[in-house]
Protein backbone atom coordinates (compact mmCIF):
# COMPACT_ATOMS: atom_id res chain seq x y z
CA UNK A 1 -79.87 51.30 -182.77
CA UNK A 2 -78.74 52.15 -186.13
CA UNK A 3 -76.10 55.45 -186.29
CA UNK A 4 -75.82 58.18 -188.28
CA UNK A 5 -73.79 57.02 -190.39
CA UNK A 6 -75.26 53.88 -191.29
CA UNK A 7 -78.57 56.21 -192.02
CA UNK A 8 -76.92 58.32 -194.24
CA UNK A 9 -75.13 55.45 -195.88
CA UNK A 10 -78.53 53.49 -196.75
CA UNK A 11 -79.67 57.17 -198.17
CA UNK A 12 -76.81 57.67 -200.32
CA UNK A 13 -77.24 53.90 -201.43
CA UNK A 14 -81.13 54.48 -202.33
CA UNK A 15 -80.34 57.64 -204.24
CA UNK A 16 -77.48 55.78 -206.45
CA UNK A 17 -80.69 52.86 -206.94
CA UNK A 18 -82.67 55.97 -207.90
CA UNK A 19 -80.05 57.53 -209.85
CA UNK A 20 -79.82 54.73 -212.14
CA UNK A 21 -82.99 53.67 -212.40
CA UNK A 22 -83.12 57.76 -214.39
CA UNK A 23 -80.55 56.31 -216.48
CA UNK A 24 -83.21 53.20 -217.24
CA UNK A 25 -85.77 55.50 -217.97
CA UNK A 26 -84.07 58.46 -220.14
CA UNK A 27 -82.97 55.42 -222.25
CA UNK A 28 -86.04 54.24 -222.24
CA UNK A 29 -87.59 57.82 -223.84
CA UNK A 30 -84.78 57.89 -226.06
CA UNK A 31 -86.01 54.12 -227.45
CA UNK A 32 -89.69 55.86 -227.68
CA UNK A 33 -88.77 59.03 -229.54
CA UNK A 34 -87.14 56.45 -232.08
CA UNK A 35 -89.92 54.90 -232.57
CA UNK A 36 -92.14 58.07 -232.65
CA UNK A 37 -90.18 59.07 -235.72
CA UNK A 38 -89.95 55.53 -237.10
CA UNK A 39 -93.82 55.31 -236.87
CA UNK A 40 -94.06 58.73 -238.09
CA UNK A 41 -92.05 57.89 -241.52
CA UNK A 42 -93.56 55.06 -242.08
CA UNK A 43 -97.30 56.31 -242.17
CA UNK A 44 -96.64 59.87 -243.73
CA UNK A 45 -99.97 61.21 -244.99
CA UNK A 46 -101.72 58.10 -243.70
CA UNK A 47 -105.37 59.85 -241.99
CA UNK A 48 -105.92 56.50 -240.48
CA UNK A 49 -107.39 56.35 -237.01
CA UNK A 50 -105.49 53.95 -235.48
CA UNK A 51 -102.35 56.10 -236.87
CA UNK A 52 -103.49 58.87 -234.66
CA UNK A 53 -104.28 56.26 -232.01
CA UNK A 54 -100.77 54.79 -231.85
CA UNK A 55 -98.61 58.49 -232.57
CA UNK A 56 -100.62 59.56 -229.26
CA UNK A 57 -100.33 56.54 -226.87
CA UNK A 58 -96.53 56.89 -227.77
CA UNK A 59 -96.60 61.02 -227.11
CA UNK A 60 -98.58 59.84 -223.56
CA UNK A 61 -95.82 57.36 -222.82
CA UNK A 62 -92.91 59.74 -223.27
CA UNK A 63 -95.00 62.31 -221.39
CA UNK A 64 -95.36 60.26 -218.47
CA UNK A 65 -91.59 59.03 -218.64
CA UNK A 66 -90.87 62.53 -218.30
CA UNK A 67 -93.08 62.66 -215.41
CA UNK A 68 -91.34 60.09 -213.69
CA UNK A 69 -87.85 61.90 -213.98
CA UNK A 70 -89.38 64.38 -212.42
CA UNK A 71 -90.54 62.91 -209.57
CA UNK A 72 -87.03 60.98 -208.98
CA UNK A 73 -85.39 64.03 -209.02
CA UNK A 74 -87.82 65.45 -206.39
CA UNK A 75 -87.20 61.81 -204.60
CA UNK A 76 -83.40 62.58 -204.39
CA UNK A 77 -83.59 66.43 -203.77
CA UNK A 78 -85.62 65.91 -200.67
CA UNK A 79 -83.77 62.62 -199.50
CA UNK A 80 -80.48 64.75 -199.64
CA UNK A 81 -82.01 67.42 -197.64
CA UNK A 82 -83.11 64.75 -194.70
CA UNK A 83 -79.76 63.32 -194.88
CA UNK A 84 -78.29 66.64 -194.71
CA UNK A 85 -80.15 67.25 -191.45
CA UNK A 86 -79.08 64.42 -189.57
């Protein structure tokens, strides 16, 4: 039977996995808003479709990194909470 302590050891080892897998991702936004402006610069006053195409695939991919830092922040929040209960 595993104890207590070994519980709240594998919890506090997950969150750290979590915790820098955030740092993985809010580089990984930082990279994208880069290129957002990089694209933007480059293609000022360009009406081109595929312009529009690519400036909003790269707004939907920041979007849903932002998404996912939210839901690992939820992810830790609530495993500290069980781990505070034991």
């Amino acid at each position: 039977m595993v104890s207590v302590a070994e519980v709240k050891a594998a919890i506090d080892s997950a969150i750290m996995h979590v915790q820098d897998s955030e740092s993985a991702v809010r580089a990984a936004s930082a990279q994208l808003d880069e290129a957002q402006q990089r694209l933007a610069a480059a293609v000022d006053g360009s009406a081109h479709e595929s312009v529009g195409v690519a400036q909003a695939a790269l707004s939907q991919a920041t979007g849903e990194l932002d998404d996912c830092l939210s839901a690992t922040a939820q992810a830790i929040e609530q495993a500290q909470a069980y781990a505070a209960t034991l």
